[in-house]
Protein backbone atom coordinates (compact mmCIF):
# COMPACT_ATOMS: atom_id res chain seq x y z
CA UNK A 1 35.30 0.70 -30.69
CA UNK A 2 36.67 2.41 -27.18
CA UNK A 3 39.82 0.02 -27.17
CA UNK A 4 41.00 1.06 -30.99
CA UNK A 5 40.13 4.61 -30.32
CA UNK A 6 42.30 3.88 -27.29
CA UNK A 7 44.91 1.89 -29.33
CA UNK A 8 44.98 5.43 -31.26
CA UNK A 9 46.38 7.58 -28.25
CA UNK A 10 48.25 4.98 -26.16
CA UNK A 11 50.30 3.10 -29.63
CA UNK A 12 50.18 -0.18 -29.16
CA UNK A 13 48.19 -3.51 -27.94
CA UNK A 14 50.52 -4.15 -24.59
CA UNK A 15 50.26 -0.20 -23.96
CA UNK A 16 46.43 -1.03 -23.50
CA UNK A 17 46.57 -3.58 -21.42
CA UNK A 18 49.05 -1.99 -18.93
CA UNK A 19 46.76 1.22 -19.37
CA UNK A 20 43.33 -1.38 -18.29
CA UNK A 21 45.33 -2.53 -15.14
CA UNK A 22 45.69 0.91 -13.52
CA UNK A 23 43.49 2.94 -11.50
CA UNK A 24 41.81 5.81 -12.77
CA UNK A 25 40.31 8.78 -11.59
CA UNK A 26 38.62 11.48 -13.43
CA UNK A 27 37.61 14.67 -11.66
CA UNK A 28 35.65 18.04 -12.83
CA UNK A 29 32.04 18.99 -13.88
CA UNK A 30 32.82 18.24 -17.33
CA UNK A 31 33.62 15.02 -17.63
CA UNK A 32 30.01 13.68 -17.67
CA UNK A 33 28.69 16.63 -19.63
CA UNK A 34 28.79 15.67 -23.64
CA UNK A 35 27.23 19.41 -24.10
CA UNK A 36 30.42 21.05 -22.63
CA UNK A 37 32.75 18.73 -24.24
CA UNK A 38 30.97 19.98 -27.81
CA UNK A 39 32.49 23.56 -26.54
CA UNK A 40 28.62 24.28 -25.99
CA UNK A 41 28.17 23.88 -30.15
CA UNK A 42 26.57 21.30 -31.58
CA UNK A 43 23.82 20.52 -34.52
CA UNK A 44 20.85 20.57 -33.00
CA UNK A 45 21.64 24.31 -30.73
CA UNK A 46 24.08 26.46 -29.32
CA UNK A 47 24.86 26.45 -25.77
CA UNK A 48 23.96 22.82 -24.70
CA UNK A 49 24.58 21.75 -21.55
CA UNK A 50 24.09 18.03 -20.22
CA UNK A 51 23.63 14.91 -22.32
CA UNK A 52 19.99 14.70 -22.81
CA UNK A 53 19.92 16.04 -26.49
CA UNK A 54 23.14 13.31 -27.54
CA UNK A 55 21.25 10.05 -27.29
CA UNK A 56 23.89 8.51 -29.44
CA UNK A 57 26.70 10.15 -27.47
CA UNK A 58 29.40 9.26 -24.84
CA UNK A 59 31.14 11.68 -22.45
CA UNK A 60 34.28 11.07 -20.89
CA UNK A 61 33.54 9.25 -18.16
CA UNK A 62 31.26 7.04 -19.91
CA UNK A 63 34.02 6.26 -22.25
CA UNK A 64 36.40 5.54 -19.20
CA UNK A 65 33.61 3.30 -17.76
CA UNK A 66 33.43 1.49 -20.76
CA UNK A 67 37.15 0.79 -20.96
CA UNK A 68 38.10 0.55 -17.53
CA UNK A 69 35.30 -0.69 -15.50
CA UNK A 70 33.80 0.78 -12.59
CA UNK A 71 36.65 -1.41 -10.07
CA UNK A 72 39.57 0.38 -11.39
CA UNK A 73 37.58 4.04 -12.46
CA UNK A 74 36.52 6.39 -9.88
CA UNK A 75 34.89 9.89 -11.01
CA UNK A 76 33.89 12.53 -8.44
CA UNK A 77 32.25 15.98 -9.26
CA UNK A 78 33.94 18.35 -6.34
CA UNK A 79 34.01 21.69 -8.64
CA UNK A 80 31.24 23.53 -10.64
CA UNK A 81 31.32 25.05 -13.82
CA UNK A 82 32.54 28.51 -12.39
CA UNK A 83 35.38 26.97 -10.32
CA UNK A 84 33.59 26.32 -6.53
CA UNK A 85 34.06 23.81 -4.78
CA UNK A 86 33.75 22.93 -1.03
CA UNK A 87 36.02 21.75 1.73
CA UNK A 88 34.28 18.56 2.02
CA UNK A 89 34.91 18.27 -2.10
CA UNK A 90 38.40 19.63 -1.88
CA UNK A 91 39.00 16.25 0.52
CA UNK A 92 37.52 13.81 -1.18
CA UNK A 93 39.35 14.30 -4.11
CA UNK A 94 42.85 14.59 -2.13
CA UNK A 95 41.81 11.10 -0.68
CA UNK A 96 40.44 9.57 -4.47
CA UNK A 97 43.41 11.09 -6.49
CA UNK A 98 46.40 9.09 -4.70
CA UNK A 99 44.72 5.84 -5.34
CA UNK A 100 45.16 6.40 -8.82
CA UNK A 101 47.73 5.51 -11.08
């Protein structure tokens, strides 16, 4: 299913394949946080936050593991939900985003 939903945004069958041969990096406290990515709503509560309560679900970067594979997908969590983020976080994603395509 993650390479037709794929299909869906990118057009076309040689549009996925170029897409699978880059390097991809995903960055922000989101990304691995189905709750947020509901907008906090969902049909169990209001206001979830994590993935514990979507057994079924996928969050971003699961779906980019899935499809890419962890050798050309790197994720790195260097902000928190109110915008922080450290020196140390601020580096290591100036160093992770370059390698990406």
């Amino acid at each position: 299913m993650p390479s037709e939903e794929l299909l869906e945004l990118v057009g076309n069958e040689n549009d996925i394949a170029t897409a699978l041969e880059r390097a991809l990096f995903l960055a922000g406290h989101s990304a691995h946080n189905i709750g947020f990515q509901c907008g906090g709503l969902s049909v169990q509560v209001q206001g979830v936050d994590g993935n514990d309560q979507f057994q079924h679900g996928t969050s971003v970067k699961q779906g980019f593991e899935v499809i890419a594979g962890n050798d050309l997908f790197t994720y790195f969590n260097g902000l928190n939900a109110t915008g922080d983020y450290t020196d140390q976080g601020l580096e290591t994603t100036k160093e992770y985003a370059p390698k990406a395509e």
